[in-house]
N, C-alpha and C. Protein backbone atom coordinates (compact mmCIF):
# COMPACT_ATOMS: atom_id res chain seq x y z
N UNK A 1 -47.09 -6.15 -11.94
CA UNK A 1 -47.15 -5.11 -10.95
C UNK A 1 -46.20 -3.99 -11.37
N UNK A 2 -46.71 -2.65 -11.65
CA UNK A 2 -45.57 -1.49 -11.71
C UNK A 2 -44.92 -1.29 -10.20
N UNK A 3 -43.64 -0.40 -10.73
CA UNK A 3 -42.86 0.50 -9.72
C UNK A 3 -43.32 1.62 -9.65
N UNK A 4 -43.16 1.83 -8.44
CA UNK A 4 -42.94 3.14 -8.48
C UNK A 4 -42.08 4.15 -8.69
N UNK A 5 -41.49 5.41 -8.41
CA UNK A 5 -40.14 5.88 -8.59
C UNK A 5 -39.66 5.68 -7.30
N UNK A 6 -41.28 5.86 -6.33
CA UNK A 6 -40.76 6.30 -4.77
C UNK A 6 -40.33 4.86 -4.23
N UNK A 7 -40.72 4.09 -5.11
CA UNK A 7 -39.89 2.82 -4.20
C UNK A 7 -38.98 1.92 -5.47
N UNK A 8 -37.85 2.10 -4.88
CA UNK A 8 -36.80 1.47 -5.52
C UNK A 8 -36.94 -0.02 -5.93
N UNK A 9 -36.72 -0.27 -7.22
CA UNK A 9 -37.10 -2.02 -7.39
C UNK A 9 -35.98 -3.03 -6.64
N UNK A 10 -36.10 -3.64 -5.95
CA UNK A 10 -36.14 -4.50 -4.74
C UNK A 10 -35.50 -5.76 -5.94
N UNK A 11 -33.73 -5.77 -5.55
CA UNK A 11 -33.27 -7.08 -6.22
C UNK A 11 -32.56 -8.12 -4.98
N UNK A 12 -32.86 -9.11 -5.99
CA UNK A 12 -32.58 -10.65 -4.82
C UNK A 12 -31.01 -9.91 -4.47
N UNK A 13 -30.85 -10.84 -2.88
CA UNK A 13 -29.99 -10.69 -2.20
C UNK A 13 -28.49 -11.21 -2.90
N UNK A 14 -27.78 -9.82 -2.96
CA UNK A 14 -26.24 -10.57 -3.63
C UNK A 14 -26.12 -9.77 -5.25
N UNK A 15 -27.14 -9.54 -5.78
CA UNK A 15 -27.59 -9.16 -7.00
C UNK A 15 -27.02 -7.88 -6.93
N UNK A 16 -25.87 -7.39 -8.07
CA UNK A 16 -25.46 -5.59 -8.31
C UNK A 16 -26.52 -5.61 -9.94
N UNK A 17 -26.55 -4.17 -10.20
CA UNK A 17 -26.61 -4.02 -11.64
C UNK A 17 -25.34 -4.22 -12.33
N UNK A 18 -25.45 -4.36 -13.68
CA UNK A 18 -24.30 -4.39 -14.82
C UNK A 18 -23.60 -3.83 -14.10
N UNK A 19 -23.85 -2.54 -14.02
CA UNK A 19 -22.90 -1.67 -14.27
C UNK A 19 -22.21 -1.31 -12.91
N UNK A 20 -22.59 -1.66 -11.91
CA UNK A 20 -21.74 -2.03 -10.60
C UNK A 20 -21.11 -2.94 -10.67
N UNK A 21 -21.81 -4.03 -11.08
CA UNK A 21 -20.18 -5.19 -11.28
C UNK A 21 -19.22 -5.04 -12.15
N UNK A 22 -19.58 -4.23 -13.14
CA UNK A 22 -18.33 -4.15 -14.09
C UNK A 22 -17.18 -3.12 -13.18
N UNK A 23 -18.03 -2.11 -12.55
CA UNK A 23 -17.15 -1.18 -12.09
C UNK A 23 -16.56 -1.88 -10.85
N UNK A 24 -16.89 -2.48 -10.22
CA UNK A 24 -16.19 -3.46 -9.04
C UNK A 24 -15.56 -4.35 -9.79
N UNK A 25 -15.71 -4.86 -10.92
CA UNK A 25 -14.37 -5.76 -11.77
C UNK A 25 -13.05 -4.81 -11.82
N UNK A 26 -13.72 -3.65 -12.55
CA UNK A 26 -12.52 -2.88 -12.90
C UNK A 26 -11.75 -2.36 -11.86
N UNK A 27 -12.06 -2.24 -10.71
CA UNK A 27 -11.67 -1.31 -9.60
C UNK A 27 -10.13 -2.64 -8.79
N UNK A 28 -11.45 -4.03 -8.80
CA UNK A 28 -10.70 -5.10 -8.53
C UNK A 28 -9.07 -5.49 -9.29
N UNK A 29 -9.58 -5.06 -10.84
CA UNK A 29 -8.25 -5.28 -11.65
C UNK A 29 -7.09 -4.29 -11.69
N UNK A 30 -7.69 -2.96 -11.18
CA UNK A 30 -6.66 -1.77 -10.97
C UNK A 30 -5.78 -2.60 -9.67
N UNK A 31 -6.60 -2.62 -8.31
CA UNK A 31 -6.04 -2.75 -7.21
C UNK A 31 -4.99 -4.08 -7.40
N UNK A 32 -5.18 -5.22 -8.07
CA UNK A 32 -4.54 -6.15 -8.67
C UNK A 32 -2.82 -5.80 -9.45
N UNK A 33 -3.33 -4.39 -10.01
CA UNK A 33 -2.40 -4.28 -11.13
C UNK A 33 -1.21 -3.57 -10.43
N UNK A 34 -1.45 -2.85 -9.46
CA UNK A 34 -0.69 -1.66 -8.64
C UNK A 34 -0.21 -2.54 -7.77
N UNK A 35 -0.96 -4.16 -6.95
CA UNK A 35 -0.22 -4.50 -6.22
C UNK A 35 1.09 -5.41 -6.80
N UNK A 36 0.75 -5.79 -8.14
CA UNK A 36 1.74 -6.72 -8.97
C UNK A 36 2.88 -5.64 -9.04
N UNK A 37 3.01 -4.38 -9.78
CA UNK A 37 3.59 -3.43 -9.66
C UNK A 37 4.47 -2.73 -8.27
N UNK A 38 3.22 -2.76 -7.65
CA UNK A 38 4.41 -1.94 -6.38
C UNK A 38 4.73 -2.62 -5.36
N UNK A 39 4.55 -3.94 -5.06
CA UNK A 39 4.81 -5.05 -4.18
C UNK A 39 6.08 -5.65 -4.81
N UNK A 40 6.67 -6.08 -3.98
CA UNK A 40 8.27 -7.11 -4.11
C UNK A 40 8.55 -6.71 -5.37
N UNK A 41 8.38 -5.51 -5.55
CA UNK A 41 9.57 -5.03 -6.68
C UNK A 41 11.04 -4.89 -6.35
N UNK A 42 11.63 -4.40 -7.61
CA UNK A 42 13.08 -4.62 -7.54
C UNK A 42 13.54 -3.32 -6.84
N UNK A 43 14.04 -3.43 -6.25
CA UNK A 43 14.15 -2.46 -5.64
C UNK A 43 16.10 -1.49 -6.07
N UNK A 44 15.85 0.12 -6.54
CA UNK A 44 17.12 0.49 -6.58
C UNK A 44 18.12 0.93 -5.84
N UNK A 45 19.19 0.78 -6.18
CA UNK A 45 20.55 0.44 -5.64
C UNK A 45 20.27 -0.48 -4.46
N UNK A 46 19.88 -1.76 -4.70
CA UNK A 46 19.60 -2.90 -3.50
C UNK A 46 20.50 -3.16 -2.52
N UNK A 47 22.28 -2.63 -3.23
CA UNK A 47 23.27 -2.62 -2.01
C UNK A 47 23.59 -1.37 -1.27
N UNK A 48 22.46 -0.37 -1.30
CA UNK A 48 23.10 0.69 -0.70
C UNK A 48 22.45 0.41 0.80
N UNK A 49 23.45 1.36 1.60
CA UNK A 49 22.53 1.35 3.26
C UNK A 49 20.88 1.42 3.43
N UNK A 50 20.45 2.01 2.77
CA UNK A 50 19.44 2.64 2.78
C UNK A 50 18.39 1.29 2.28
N UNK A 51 18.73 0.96 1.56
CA UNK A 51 17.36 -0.15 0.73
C UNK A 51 17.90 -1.39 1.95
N UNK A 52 19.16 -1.94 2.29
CA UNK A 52 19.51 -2.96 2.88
C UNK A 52 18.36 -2.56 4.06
N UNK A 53 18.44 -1.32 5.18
CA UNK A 53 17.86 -1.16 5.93
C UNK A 53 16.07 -1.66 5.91
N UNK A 54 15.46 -0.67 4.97
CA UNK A 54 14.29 -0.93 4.34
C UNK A 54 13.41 -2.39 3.88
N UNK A 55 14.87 -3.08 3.16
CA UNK A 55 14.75 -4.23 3.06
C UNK A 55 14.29 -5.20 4.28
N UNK A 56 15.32 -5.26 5.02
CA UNK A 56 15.43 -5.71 6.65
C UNK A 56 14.36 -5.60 7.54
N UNK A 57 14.21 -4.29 7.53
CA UNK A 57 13.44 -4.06 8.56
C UNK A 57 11.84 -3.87 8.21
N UNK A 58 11.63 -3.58 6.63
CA UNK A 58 9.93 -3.38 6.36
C UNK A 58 9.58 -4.50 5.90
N UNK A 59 10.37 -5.63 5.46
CA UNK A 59 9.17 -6.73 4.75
C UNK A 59 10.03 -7.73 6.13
N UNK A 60 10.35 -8.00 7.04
CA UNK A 60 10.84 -8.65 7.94
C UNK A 60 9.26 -9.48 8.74
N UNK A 61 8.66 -9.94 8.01
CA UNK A 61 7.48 -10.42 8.39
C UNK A 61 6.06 -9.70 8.43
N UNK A 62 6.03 -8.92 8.53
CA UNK A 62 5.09 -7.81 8.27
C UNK A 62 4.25 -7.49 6.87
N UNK A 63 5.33 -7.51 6.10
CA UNK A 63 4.69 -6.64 4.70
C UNK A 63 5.83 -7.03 3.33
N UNK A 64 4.83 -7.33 2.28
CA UNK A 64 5.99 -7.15 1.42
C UNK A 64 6.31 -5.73 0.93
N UNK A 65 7.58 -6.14 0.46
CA UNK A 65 8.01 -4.96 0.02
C UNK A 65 7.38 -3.77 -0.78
N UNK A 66 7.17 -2.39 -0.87
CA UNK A 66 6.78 -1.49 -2.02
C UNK A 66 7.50 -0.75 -2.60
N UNK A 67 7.34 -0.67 -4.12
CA UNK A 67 8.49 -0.17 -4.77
C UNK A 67 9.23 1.65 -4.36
N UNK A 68 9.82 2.47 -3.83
CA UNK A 68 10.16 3.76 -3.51
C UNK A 68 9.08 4.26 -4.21
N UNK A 69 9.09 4.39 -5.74
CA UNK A 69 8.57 4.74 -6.75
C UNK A 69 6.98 5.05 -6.42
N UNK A 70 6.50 3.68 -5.61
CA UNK A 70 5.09 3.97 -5.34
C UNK A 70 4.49 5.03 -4.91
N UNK A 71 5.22 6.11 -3.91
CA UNK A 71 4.58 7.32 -3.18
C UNK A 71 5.17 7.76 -3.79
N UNK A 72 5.25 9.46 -3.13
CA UNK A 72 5.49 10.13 -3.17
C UNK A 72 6.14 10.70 -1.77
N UNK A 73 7.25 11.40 -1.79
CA UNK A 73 8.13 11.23 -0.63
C UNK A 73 7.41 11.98 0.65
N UNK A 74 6.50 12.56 0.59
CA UNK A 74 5.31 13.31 1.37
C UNK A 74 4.77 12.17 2.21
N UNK A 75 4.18 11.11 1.04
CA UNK A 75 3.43 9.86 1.67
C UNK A 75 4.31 8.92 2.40
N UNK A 76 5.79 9.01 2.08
CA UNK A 76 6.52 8.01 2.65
C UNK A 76 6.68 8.03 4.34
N UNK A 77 6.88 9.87 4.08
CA UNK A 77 7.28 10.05 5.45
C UNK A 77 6.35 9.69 6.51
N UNK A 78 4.86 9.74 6.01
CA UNK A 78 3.80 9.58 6.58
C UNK A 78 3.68 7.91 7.34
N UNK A 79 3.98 7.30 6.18
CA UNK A 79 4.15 5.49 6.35
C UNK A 79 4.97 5.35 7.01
N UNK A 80 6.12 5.70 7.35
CA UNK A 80 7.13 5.86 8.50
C UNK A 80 7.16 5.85 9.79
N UNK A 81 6.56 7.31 9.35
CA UNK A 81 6.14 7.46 10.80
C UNK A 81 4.54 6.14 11.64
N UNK A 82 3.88 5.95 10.65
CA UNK A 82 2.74 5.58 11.41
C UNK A 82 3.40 4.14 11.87
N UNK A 83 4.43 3.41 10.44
CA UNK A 83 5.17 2.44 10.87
C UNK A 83 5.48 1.83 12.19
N UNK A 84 6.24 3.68 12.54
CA UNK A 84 6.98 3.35 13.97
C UNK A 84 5.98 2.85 15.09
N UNK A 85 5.16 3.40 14.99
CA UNK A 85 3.96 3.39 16.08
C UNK A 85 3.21 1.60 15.53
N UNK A 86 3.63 1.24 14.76
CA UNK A 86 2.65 -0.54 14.04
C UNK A 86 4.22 -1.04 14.96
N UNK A 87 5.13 -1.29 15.30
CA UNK A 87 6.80 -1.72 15.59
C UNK A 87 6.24 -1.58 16.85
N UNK A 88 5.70 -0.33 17.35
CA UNK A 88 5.79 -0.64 18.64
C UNK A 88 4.22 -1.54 19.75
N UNK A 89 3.19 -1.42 18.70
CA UNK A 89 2.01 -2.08 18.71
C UNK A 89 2.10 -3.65 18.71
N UNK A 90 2.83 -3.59 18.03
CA UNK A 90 3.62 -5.43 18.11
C UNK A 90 4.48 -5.72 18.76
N UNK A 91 5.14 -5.36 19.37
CA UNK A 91 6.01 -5.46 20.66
C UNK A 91 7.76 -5.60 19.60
N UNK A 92 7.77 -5.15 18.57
CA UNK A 92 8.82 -4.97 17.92
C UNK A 92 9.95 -3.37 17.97
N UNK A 93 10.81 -3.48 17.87
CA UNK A 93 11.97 -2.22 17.94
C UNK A 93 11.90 -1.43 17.01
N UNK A 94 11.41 -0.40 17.33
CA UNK A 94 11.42 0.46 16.02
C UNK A 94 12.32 1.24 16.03
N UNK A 95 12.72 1.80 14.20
CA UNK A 95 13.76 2.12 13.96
C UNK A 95 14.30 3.42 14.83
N UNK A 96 15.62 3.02 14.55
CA UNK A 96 16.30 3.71 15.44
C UNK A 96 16.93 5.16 14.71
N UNK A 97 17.08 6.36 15.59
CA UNK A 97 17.17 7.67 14.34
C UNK A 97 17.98 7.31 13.38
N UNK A 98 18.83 6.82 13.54
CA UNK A 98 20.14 6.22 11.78
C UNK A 98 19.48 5.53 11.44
N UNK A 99 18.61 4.28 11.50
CA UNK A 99 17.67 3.78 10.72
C UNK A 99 16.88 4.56 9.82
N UNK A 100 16.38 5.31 10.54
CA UNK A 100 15.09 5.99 10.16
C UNK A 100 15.76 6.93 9.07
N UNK A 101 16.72 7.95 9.30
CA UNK A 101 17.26 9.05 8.38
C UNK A 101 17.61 8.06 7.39
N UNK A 102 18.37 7.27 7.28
CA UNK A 102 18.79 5.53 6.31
C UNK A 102 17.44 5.56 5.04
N UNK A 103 16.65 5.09 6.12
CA UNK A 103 15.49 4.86 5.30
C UNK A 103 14.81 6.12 4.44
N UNK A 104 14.20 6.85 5.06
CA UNK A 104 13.57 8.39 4.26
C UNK A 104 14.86 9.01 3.57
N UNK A 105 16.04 8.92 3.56
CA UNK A 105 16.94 9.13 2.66
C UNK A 105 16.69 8.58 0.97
N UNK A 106 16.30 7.16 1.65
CA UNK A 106 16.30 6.48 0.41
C UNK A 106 15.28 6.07 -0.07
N UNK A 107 14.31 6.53 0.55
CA UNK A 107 13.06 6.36 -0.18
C UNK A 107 12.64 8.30 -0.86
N UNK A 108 13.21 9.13 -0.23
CA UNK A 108 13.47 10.23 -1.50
C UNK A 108 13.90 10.29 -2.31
N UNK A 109 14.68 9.90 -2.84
CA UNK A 109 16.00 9.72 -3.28
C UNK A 109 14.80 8.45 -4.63
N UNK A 110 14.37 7.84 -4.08
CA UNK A 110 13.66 7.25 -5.53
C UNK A 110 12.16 7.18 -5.45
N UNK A 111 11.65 7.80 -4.44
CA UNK A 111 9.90 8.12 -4.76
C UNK A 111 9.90 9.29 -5.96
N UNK A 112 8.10 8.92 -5.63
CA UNK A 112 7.37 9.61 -7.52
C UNK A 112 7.76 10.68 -6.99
């Protein structure tokens, strides 16, 4: 039986072409590679106020850690802020203004 153009050939359920699965491999191994990278990294100056805070208060059950490095201090402020509003969605304390200046201090201070 031919195709037509006007009707698309019809593959079993679950079935990509090549070349979608390769590109969903690859996409899979990026997202893999960035989270090995910017997750529970080491984080710099680990004894200053600023990372202790960060430390404490962002992977405190919630999330692991992401490296400063990962954003860009534009995006941080953004994660911050939406943060505050996830702290208070969970019935948790969100940071308090010396927290908060603590934190976006020090995540400028070593974002991209």
């Amino acid at each position: 039986m031919k195709r037509s153009r006007m009707w698309p050939a019809l593959r079993p359920y679950g079935r990509r072409p090549r070349a979608s699965r390769h590109r969903l491999q690859v996409s899979l191994l990026g997202v893999a590679l960035v989270g090995l990278t910017a997750c529970n990294a080491k984080l710099p100056e680990p004894d200053s106020p600023g990372a202790k805070v960060y430390a404490r208060r962002c992977s405190g059950g919630c999330h692991r850690l992401f490296a400063p490095s990962s954003l860009t201090y534009e995006m941080w402020k953004l994660q911050v802020e939406r943060m505050q509003g996830e702290f208070v969605r969970r019935g948790l304390r969100p940071l308090s203004p010396e927290e908060r200046a603590l934190v976006l201090d020090y995540l400028r201070r070593h974002s991209s």
